[in-house]
Protein backbone atom coordinates (compact mmCIF):
# COMPACT_ATOMS: atom_id res chain seq x y z
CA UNK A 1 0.00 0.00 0.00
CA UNK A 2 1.08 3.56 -0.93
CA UNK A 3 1.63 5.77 1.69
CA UNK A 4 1.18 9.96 1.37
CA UNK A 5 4.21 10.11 3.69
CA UNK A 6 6.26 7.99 1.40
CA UNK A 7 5.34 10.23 -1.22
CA UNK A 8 5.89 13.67 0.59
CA UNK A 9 9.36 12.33 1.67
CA UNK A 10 10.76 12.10 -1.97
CA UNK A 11 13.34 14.68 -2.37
CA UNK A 12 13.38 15.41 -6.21
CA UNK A 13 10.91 17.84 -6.43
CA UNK A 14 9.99 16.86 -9.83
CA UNK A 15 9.74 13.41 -9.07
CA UNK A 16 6.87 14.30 -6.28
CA UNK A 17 5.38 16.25 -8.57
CA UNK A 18 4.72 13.87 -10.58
CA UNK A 19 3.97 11.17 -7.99
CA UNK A 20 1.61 13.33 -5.75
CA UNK A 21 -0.67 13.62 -8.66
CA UNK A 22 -0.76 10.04 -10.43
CA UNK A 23 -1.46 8.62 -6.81
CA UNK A 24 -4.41 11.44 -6.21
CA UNK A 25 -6.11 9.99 -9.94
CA UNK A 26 -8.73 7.18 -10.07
CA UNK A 27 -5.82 5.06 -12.41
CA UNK A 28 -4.41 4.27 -9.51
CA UNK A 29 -4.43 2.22 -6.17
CA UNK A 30 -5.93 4.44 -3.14
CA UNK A 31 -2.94 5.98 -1.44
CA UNK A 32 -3.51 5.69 2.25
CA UNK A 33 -3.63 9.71 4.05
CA UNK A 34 -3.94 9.18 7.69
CA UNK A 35 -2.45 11.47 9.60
CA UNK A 36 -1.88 13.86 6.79
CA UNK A 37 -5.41 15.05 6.23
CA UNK A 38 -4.68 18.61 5.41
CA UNK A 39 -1.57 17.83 3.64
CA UNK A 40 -3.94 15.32 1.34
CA UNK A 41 -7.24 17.61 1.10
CA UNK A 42 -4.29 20.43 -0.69
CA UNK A 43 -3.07 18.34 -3.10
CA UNK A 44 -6.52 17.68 -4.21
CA UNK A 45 -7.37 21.71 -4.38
CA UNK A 46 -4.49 22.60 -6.03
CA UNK A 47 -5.37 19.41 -8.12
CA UNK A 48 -8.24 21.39 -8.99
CA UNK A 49 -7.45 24.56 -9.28
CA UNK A 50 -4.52 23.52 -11.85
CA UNK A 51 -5.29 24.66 -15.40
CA UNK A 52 -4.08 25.95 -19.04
CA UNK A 53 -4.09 29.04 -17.74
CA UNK A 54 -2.68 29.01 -14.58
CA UNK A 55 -0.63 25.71 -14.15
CA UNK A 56 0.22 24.44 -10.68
CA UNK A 57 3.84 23.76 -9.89
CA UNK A 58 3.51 22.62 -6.23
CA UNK A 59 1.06 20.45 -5.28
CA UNK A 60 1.97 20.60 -1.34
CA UNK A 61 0.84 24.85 -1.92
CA UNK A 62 -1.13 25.74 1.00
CA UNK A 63 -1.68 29.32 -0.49
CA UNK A 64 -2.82 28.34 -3.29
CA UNK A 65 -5.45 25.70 -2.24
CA UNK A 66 -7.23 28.34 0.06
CA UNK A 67 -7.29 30.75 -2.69
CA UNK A 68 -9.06 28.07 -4.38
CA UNK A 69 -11.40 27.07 -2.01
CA UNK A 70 -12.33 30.51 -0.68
CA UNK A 71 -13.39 32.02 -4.30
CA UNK A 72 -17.02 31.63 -4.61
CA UNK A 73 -16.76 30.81 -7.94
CA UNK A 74 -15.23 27.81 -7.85
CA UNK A 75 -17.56 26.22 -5.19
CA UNK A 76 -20.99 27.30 -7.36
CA UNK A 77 -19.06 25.34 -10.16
CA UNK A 78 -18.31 22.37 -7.88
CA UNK A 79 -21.96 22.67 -7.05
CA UNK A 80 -23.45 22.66 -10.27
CA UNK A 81 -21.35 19.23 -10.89
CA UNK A 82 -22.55 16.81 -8.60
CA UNK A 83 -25.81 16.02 -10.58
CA UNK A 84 -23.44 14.45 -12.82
CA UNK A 85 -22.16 12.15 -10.51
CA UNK A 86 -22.61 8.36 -11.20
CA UNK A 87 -21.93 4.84 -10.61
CA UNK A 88 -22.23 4.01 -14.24
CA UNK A 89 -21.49 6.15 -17.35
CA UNK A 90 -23.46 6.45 -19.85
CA UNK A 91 -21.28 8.78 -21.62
CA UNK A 92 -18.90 5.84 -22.28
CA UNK A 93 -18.12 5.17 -24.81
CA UNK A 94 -20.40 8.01 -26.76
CA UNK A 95 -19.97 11.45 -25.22
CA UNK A 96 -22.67 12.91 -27.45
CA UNK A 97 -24.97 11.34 -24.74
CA UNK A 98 -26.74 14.33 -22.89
CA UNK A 99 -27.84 15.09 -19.94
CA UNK A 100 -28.10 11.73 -18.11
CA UNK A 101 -26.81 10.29 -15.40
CA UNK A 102 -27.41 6.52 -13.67
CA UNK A 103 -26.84 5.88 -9.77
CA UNK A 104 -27.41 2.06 -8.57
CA UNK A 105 -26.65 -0.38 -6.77
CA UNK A 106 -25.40 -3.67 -8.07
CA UNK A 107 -27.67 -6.77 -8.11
CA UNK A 108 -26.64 -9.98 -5.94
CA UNK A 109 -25.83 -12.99 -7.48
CA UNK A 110 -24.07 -16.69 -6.47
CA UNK A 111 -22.38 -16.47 -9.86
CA UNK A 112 -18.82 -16.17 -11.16
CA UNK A 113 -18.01 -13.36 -13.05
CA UNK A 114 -16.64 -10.10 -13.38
CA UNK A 115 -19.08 -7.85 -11.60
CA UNK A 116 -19.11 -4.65 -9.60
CA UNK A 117 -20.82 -6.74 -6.40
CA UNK A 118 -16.92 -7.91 -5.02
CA UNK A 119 -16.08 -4.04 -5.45
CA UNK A 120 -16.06 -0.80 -3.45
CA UNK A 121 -18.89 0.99 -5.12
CA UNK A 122 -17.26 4.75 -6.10
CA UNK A 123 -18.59 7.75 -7.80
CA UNK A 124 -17.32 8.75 -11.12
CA UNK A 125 -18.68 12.12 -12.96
CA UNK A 126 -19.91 12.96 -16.72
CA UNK A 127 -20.42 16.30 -18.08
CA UNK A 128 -18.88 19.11 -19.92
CA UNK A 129 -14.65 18.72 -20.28
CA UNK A 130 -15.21 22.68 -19.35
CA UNK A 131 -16.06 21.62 -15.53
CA UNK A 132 -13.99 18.55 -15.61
CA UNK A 133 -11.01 19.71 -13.21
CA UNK A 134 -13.90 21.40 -10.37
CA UNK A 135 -14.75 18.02 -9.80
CA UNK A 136 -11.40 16.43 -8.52
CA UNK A 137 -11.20 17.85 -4.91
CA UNK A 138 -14.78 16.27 -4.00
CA UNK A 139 -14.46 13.26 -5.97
CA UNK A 140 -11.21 11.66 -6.31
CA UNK A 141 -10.63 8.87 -3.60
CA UNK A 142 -7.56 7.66 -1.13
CA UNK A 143 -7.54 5.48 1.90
CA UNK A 144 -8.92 6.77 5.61
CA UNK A 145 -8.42 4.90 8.56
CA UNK A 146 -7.79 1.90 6.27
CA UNK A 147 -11.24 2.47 3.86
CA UNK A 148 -11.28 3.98 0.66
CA UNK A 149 -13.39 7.32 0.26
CA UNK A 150 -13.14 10.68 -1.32
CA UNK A 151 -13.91 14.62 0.19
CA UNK A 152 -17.50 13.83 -1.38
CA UNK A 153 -18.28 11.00 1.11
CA UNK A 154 -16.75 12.50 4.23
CA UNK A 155 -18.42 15.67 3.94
CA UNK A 156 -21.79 13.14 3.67
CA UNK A 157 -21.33 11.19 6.75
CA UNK A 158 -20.05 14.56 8.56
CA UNK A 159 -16.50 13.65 9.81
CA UNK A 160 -15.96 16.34 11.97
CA UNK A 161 -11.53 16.29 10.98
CA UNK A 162 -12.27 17.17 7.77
CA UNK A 163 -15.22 19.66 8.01
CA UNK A 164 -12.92 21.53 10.19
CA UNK A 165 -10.21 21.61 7.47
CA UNK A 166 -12.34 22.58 4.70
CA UNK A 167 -13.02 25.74 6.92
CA UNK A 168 -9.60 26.37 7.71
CA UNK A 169 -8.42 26.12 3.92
CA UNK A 170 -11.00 29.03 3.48
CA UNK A 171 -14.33 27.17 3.29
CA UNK A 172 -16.91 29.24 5.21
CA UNK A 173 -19.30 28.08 7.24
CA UNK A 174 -22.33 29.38 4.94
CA UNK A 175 -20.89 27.19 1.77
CA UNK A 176 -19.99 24.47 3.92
CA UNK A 177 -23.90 24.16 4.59
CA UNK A 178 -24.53 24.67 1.01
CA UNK A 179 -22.06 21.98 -0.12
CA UNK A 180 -23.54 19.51 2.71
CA UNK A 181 -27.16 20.07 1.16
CA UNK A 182 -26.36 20.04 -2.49
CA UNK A 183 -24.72 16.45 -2.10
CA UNK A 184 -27.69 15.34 0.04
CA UNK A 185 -30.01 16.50 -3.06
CA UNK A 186 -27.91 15.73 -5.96
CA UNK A 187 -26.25 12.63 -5.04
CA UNK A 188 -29.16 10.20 -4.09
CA UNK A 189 -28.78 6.37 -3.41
CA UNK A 190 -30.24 6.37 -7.09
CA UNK A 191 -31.10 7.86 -10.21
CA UNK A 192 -32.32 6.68 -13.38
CA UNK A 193 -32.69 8.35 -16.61
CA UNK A 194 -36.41 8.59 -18.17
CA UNK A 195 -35.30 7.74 -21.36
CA UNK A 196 -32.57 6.10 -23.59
CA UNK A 197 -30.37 8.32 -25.50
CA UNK A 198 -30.52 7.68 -29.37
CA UNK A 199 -26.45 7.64 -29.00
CA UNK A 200 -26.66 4.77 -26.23
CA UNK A 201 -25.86 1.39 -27.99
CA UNK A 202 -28.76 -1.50 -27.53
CA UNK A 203 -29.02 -4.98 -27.59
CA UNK A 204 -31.94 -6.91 -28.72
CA UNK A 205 -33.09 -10.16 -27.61
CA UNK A 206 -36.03 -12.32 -28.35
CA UNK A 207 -38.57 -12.64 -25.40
CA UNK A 208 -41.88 -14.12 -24.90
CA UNK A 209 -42.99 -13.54 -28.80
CA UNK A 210 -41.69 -10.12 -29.07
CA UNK A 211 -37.99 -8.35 -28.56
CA UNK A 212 -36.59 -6.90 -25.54
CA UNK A 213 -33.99 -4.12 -25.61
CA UNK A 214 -30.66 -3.70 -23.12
CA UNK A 215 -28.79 -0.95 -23.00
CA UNK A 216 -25.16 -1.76 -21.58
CA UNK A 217 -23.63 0.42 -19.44
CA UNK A 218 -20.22 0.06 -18.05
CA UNK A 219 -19.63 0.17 -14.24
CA UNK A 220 -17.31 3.05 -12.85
CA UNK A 221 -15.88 0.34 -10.05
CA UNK A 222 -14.89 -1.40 -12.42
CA UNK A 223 -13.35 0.41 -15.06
CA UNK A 224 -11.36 2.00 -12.38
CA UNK A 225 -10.58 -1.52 -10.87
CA UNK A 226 -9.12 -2.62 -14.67
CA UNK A 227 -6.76 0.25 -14.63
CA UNK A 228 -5.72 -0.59 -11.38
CA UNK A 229 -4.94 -4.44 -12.24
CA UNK A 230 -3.41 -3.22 -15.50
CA UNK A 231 -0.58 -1.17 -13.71
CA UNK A 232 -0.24 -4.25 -11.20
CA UNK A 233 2.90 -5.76 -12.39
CA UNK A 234 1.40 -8.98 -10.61
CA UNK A 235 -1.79 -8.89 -12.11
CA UNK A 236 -2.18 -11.86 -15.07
CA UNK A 237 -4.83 -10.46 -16.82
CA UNK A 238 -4.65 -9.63 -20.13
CA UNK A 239 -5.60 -5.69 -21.40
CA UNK A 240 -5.28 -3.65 -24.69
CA UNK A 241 -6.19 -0.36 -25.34
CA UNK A 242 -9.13 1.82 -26.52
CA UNK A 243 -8.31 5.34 -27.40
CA UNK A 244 -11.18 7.41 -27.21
CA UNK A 245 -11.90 11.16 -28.78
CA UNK A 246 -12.70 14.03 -26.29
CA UNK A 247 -11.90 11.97 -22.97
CA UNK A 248 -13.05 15.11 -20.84
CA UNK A 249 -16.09 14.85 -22.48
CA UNK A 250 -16.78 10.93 -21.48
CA UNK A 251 -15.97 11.68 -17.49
CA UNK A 252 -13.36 11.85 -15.35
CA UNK A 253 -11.66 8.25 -15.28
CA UNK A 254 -11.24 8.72 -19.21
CA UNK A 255 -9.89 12.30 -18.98
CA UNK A 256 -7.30 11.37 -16.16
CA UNK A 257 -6.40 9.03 -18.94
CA UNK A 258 -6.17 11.14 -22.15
CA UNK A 259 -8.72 8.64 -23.28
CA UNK A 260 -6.13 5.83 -23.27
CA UNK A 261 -8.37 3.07 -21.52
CA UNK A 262 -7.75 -0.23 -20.52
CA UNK A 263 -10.16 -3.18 -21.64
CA UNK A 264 -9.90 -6.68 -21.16
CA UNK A 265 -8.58 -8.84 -24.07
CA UNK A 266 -9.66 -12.58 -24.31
CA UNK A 267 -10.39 -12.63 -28.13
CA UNK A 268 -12.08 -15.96 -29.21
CA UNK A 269 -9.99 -18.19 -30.76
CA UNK A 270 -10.15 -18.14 -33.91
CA UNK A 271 -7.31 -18.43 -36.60
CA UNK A 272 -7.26 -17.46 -40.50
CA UNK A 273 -5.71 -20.45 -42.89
CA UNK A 274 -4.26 -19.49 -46.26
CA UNK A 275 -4.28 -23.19 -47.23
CA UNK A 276 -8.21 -23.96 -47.59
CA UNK A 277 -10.70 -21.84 -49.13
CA UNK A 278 -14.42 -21.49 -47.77
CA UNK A 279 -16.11 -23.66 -50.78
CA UNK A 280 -13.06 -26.37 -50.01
CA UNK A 281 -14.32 -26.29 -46.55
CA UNK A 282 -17.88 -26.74 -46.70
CA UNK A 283 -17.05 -29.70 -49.66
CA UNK A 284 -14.80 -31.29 -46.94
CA UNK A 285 -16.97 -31.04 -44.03
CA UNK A 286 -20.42 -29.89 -44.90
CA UNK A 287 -20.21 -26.17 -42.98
CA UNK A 288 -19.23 -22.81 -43.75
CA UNK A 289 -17.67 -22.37 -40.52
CA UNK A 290 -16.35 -24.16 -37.59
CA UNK A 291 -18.77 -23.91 -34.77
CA UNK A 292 -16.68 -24.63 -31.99
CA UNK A 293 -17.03 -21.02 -30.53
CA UNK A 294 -20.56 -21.63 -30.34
CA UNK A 295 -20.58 -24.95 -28.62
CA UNK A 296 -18.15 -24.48 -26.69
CA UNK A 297 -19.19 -25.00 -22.95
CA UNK A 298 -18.10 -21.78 -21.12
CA UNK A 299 -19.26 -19.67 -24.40
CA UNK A 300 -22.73 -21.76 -24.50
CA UNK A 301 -22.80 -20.92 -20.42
CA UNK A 302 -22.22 -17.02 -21.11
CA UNK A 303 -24.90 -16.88 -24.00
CA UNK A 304 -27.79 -19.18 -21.73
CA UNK A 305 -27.21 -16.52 -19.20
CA UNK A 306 -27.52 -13.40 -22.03
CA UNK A 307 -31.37 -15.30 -22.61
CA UNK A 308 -32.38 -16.02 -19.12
CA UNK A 309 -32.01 -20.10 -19.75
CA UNK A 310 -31.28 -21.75 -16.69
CA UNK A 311 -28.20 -23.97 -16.31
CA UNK A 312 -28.79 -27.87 -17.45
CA UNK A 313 -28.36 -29.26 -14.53
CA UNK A 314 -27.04 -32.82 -14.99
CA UNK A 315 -24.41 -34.12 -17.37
CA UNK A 316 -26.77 -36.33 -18.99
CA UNK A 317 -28.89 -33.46 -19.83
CA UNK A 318 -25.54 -31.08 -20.49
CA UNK A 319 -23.88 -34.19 -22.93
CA UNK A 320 -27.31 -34.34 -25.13
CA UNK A 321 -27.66 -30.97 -25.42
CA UNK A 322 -24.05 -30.27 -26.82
CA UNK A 323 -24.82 -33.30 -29.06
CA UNK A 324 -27.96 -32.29 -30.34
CA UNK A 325 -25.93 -28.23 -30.80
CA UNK A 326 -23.07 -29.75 -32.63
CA UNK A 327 -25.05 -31.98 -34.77
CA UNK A 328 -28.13 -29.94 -35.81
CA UNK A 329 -28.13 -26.40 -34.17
CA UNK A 330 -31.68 -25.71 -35.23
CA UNK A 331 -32.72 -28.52 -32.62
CA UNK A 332 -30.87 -26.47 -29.50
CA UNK A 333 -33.39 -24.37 -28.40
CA UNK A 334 -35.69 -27.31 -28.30
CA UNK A 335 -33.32 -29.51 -26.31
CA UNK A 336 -33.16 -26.92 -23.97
CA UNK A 337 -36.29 -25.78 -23.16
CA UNK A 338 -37.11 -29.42 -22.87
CA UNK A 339 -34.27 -29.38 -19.98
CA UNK A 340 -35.96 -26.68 -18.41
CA UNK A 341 -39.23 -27.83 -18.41
């Protein structure tokens, strides 16, 4: 674990500066700050206040932070950001989505797979690239007292160390109430949009007779949790990565980023051969393609979940219906509904 100490101690004062900020961004593992509360709350306001215009060059600048925090301005702007707040963003990976925002919980489940349920839930924010840096102070996280959390969530549960240091780094006592009630009426337990975005990609399933449609939308937990495991130089997993246009425009993970994201790579595998031709093929065997990939067990267990099909539940049952798939798909679904019923 990363220590703020650790960090403060380095003596190359280029070196902390650029350490100071990459362990303050959501990229990164939580750097632990107890004990240096109002050393940790300044990086994040000068974190803030940093910009084109007027460029920070010392993070650890007490002077500057409370010149941050004490200008009006800057707090109406923090303000007017926190109804963009989310758990999942549906400005990824599409930032001409507008004016939406999703806060919820995730759903339990016995199953294995990668989910938000094993994770921290945290806050990420979508909006205008214009805003983008106002939003760093409240929302980017670190480690208290062992537990992750962020400025946003301490002001919430009203820790009394650090309400006392947002007023000494020029926060008044009217604002203070003001940020305390915005976050209590902006950031709910949830929030759903009424309607899908024409930019939001969907999914459409058969169900019941008719079609259903899903909108996917990626978890902030976890995105942050990939780019965590893909700086772990123990981590095995395998990444690539997506460059995006306008990252300040998708949300704060993706800005932090230049829009360089990590994504998981487990490609199916499939392999081109220059020795047969597609006609040859289907002469040789009597298909187009090889269907492997689609009867396949843990692919066949991924798409019976995608439909709602519960699992077959004995390997009699599981050994005819992989038959019945490899030699005549159009006799699947029948095998399996008969499983079910």
């Amino acid at each position: 674990m990363t220590k703020l100490a650790d960090l403060l101690a380095i003596e190359d004062a280029n070196v902390k500066q650029m350490a100071l900020k990459k362990w303050f961004m959501p990229y990164t593992d939580d750097v632990e700050v107890h004990g240096l509360e109002e050393e940790a709350l300044t990086i994040l306001l000068n974190l803030s206040s940093h910009h084109k215009g007027d460029q920070c060059e010392d993070w650890t600048d007490t002077g500057r932070a409370k010149t941050h925090l004490s200008n009006l301005e800057n707090i109406e702007s923090s303000l007017g950001e926190l109804k963009w707040f989310h758990t999942h963003n549906l400005k990824f990976p599409d930032c001409r989505v507008r004016e939406q925002r999703l806060i919820a919980s995730p759903l339990g489940t016995e199953e294995m797979f990668v989910s938000s349920k094993s994770l921290e839930q945290s806050l990420g924010w979508a909006h205008n690239s214009a805003t983008y840096r106002h939003v760093l102070w409240l929302l980017n996280s670190f480690r208290w007292q062992s537990k992750p959390t962020n400025v946003l969530s301490l002001v919430r549960e009203g820790q009394w160390i650090w309400l006392e240091l947002l007023q000494d780094l020029g926060l008044d006592v009217k604002q203070l109430v003001a940020l305390q009630r915005a976050i209590k009426e902006h950031v709910p337990d949830s929030a759903f949009p009424k309607v899908v975005s024409p930019y939001s990609k969907q999914l459409r399933f058969p169900w019941d007779g008719n079609y259903v449609s899903i909108t996917p939308i990626v978890n902030h937990s976890v995105q942050r949790e990939l780019e965590v495991r893909a700086r772990d130089k123990e981590s095995k997993l395998s990444f690539v990565t997506s460059s995006l246009p306008n990252p300040a425009n998708i949300g704060n993970l993706c800005a932090s980023l230049g829009g360089h994201m990590k994504v998981m790579n487990y490609p199916l595998g499939l392999r081109a051969t220059s020795r047969e031709t597609l006609a040859g093929f289907r002469c040789k065997t009597g298909r187009y393609f090889d269907d492997y990939q689609i009867t396949n067990y843990q692919i066949c267990k991924v798409l019976n979940r995608m439909i709602g099909a519960e699992p077959l539940k004995t390997k009699k049952q599981r050994d005819k219906a992989r038959d019945v798939q490899s030699k005549n798909p159009k006799k699947a679904n029948s095998t399996v509904d008969t499983a079910i019923d």
